[in-house]
Each structure stands twice: as structure tokens, then as C-alpha cells.
Protein backbone atom coordinates (compact mmCIF):
# COMPACT_ATOMS: atom_id res chain seq x y z
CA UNK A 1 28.16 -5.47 -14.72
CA UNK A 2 28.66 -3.45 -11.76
CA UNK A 3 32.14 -1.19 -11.28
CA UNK A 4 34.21 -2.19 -8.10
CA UNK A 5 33.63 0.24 -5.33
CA UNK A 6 36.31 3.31 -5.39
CA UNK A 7 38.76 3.05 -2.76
CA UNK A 8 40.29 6.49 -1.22
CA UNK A 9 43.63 6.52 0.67
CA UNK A 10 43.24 8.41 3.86
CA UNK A 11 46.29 10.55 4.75
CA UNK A 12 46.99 13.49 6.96
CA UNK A 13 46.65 16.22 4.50
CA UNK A 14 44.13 18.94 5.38
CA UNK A 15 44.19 22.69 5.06
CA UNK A 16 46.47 22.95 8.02
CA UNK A 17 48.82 20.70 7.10
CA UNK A 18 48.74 20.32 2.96
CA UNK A 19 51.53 17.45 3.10
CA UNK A 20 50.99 14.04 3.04
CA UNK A 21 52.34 11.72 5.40
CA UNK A 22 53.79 9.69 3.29
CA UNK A 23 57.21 10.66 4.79
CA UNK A 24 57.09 10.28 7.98
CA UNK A 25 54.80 6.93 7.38
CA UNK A 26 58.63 5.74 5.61
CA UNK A 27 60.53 6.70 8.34
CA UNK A 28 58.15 5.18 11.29
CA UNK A 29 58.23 1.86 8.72
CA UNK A 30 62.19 2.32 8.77
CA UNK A 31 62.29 2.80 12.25
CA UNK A 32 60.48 -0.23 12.78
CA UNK A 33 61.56 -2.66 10.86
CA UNK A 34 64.99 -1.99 10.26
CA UNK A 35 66.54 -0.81 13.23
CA UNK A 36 63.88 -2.07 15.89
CA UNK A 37 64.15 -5.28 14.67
CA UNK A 38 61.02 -6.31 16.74
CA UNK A 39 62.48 -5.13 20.39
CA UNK A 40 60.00 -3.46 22.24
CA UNK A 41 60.28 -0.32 23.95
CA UNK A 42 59.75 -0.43 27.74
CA UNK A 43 59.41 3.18 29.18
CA UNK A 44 60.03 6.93 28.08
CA UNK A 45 63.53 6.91 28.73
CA UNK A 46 64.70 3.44 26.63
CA UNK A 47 62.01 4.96 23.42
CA UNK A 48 64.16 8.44 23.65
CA UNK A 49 67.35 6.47 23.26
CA UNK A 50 65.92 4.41 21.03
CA UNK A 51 65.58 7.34 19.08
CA UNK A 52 67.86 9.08 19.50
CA UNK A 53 70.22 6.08 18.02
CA UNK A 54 67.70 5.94 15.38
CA UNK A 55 68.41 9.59 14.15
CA UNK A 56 72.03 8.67 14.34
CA UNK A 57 71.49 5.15 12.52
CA UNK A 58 69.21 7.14 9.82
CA UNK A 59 71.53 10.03 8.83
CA UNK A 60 75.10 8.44 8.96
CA UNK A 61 74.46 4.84 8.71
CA UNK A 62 72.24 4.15 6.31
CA UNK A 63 72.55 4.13 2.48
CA UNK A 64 69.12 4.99 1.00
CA UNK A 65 68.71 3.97 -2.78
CA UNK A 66 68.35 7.20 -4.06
CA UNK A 67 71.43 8.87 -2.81
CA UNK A 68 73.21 6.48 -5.05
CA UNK A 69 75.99 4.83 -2.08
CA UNK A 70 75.87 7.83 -0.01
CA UNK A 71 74.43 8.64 3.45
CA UNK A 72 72.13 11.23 4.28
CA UNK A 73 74.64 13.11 6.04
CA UNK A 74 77.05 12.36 3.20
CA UNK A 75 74.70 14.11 1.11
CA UNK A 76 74.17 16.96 3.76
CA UNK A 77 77.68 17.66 3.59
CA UNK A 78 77.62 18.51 0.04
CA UNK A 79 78.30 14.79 -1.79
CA UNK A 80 76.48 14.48 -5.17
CA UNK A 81 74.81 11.13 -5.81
CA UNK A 82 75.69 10.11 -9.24
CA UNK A 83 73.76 6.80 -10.46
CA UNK A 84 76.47 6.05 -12.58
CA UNK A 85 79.46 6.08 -9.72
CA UNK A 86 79.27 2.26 -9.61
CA UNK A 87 78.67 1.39 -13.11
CA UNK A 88 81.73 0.48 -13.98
CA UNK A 89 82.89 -1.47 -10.90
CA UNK A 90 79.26 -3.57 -11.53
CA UNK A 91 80.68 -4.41 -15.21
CA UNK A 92 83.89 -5.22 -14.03
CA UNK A 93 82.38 -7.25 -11.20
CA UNK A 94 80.24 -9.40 -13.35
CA UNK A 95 82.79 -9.84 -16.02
CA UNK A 96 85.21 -11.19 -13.02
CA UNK A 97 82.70 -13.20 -11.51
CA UNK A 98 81.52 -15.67 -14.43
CA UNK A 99 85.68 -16.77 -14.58
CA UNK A 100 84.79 -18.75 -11.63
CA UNK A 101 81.63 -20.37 -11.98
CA UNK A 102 81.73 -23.68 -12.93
CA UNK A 103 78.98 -24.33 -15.51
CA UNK A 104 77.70 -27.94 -14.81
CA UNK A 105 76.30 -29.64 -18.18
């Protein structure tokens, strides 16, 4: 029995740049997919204010899961994400939520 072959993930690290680009690789995904939405860019001028939205859409707009309901700029501007802040509103939300559905037998 032979071992499958080893697979290596290529990134951009090297000794000039000891980082992954894992980030940016997000961000470009983000940029894509979420606030692209499949348009295409047609010159220089539209992809810089397509960008320039984007940075705006990214930082203020945006509620990534690990700021817990915050922004990025929210969090910039000193908010703390707490991953218990909606806890109790989730409980209370549930517990609300099952006195109206009808259970069909």
C-alpha cells in the first residue's frame, strides 16, 4: 500500500515577506463575492471607486464574526467585542419564538 502523494500549499511567504497571504486572499474573496456581486470592472477609474466603496463597505458596514456585532471601525474606535453581548437576547428570542409555532401532529 502506497501513501497518497503530500500536497504543499503555496503562499506568498518568503524571506522578504515572512507573512502569509492568507489575509489579503480573505479580503480579495470578500471583495469579490460580497460586495462585487459578479459586476465587472470596466476601466481604472470605475475599479478605484469600486474600491474605494469597498474600503468604506469593509470597515463601517460590515459585521465580521469575530468582532462579536461590531464593525471594524466600531472596533477601531475602541468597542470591545464580547461573545456573550447577545446571549441573552438569543435565549429570550428562542423562548419567545416556540409560543407561536404551531406544532402539527
Amino acid at each position: 500500500m502506497q501513501a497518497p502523494p503530500q500536497v504543499l500549499k503555496i503562499t506568498a511567504k518568503s524571506d522578504a515577506f515572512p507573512f502569509p497571504n492568507n489575509m489579503s486572499e480573505s479580503t480579495h474573496r470578500i471583495y469579490k463575492s460580497e460586495f462585487m456581486q459578479s459586476k465587472i470592472t470596466l476601466n481604472k477609474t470605475t475599479h478605484k471607486e469600486d474600491v474605494d466603496q469597498f474600503v468604506i463597505y469593509y470597515n463601517t458596514e460590515r459585521y465580521p464574526t469575530a468582532h462579536y456585532g461590531y464593525t471594524c471601525q466600531e472596533v477601531l474606535d475602541g468597542s470591545v467585542p464580547d461573545k456573550h453581548k447577545y446571549s441573552q437576547l438569543i435565549k429570550e428570542a428562542s423562548t419567545t419564538c416556540t409560543e407561536f409555532i404551531e406544532v402539527k401532529e
